[in-house]
Protein backbone atom coordinates (compact mmCIF):
# COMPACT_ATOMS: atom_id res chain seq x y z
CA UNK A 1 11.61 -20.27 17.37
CA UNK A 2 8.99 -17.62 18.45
CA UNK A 3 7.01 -17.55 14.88
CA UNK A 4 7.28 -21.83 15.91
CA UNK A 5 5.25 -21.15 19.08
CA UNK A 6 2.71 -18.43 17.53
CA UNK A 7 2.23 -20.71 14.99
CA UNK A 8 1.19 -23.21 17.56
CA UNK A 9 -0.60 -20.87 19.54
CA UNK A 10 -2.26 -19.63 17.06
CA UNK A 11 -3.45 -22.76 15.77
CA UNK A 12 -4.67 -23.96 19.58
CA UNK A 13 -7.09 -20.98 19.49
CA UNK A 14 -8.13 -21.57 16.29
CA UNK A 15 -9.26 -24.75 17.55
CA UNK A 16 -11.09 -23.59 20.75
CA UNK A 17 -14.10 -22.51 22.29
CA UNK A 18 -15.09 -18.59 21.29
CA UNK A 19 -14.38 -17.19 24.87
CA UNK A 20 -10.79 -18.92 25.17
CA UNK A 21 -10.16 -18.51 20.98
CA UNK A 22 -10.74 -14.72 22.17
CA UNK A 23 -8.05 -14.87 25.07
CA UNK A 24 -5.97 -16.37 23.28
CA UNK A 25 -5.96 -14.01 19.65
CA UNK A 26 -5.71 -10.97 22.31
CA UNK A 27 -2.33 -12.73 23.44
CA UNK A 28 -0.75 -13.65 20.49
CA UNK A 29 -1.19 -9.98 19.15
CA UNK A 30 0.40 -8.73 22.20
CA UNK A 31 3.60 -10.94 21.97
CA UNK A 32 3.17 -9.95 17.72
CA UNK A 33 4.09 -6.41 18.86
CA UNK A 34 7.80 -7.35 18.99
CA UNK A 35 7.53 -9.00 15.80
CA UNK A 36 5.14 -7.36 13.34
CA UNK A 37 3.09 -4.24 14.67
CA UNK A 38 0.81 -4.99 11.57
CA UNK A 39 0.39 -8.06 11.83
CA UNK A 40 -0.70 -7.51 15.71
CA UNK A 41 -2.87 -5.03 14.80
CA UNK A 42 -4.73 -7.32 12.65
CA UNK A 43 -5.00 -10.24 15.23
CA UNK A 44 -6.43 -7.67 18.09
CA UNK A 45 -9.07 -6.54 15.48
CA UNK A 46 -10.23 -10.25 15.12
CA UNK A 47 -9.73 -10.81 18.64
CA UNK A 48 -11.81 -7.45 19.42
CA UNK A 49 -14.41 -9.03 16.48
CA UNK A 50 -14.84 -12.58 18.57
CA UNK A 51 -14.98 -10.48 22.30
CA UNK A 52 -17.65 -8.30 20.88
CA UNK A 53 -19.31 -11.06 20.35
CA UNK A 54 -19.68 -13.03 23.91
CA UNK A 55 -22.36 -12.83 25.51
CA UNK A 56 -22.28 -12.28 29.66
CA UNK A 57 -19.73 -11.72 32.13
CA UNK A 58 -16.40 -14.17 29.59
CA UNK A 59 -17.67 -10.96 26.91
CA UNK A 60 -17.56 -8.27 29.66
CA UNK A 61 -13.83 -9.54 31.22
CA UNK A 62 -12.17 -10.15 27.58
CA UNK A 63 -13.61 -6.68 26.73
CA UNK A 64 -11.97 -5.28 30.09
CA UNK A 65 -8.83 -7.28 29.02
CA UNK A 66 -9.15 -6.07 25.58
CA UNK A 67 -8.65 -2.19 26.93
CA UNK A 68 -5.89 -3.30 28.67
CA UNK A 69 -4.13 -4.68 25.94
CA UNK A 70 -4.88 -2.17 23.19
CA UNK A 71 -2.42 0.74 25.06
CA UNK A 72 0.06 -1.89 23.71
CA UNK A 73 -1.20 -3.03 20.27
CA UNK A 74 -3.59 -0.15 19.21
CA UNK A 75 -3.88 2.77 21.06
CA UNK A 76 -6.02 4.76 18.71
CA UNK A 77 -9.10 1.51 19.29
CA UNK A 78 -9.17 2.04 23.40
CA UNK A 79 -12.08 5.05 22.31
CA UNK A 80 -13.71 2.25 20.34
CA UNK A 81 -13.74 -1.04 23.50
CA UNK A 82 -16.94 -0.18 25.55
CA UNK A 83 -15.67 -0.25 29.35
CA UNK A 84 -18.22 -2.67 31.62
CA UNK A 85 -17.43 -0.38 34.45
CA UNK A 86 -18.15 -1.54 38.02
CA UNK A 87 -20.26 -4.87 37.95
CA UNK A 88 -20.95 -7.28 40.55
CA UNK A 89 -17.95 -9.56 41.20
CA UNK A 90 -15.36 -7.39 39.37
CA UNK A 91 -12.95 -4.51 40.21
CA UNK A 92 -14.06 -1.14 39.26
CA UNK A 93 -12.98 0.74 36.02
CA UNK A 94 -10.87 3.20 38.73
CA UNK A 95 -8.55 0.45 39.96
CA UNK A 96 -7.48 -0.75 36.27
CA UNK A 97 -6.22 3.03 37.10
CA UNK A 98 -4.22 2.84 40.04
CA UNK A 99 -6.27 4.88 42.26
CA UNK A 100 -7.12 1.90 44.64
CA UNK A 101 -3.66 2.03 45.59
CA UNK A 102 -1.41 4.33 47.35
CA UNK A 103 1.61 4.69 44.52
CA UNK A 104 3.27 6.05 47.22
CA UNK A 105 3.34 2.80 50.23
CA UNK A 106 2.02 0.38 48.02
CA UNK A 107 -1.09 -0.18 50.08
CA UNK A 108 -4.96 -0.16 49.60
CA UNK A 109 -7.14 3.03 50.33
C-alpha cells in the first residue's frame, strides 16, 4: 500500500505547477526514508534541482523547507541549500533553531 500512494503522489507532482511539483518531490523523499534511503536521496536532489530553480519568495520558502528536510534525507547537502535568512514576512533563520522559544516554559522571548 505505501509504494500505491507514492506512486500516486508522485505522479500528482509530476503533473503540477514547478513550485507545488517542488513541495511535493521534497515530501515524497521524506516519507522514501522509511522505504529506500537511496531512492530518497535521489528524489530530494531533483526536488533541490526544481527549488533552485523558483524564482521569489515560493523559491526562498521551499529552499527554507528544503534545509529542514535534508537533516532527515541528506545531511551531508544542508552545507550546500543557501539559507534566505530573515526576509520580510518570514521567521528568522534563529527560530527554525529554537531560540525564539523558552525550551524550558514553552513560551516566546
Amino acid at each position: 500500500m505505501p509504494d500505491d500512494l507514492l506512486s500516486r503522489a508522485w505522479e500528482q507532482a509530476e503533473r503540477s505547477k514547478p513550485p507545488v511539483r517542488a513541495a511535493a518531490l521534497l515530501r515524497i523523499a521524506r516519507v522514501q526514508t522509511v522505504f529506500d534511503r537511496d531512492q530518497a536521496r535521489r528524489t530530494f536532489e531533483r526536488a533541490l534541482d526544481e527549488t533552485r530553480r523558483l524564482p521569489g519568495r515560493d523559491g526562498e520558502f521551499l529552499l527554507e523547507q528544503a534545509r529542514l528536510l535534508a537533516a532527515a534525507v541528506a545531511p551531508d547537502l544542508l552545507r550546500e541549500i543557501p539559507s534566505a535568512g530573515h526576509t520580510p514576512g518570514s521567521f528568522p533563520r534563529r527560530c527554525w533553531a529554537g531560540s525564539c522559544l523558552n525550551t524550558n516554559t514553552g513560551t516566546q522571548r
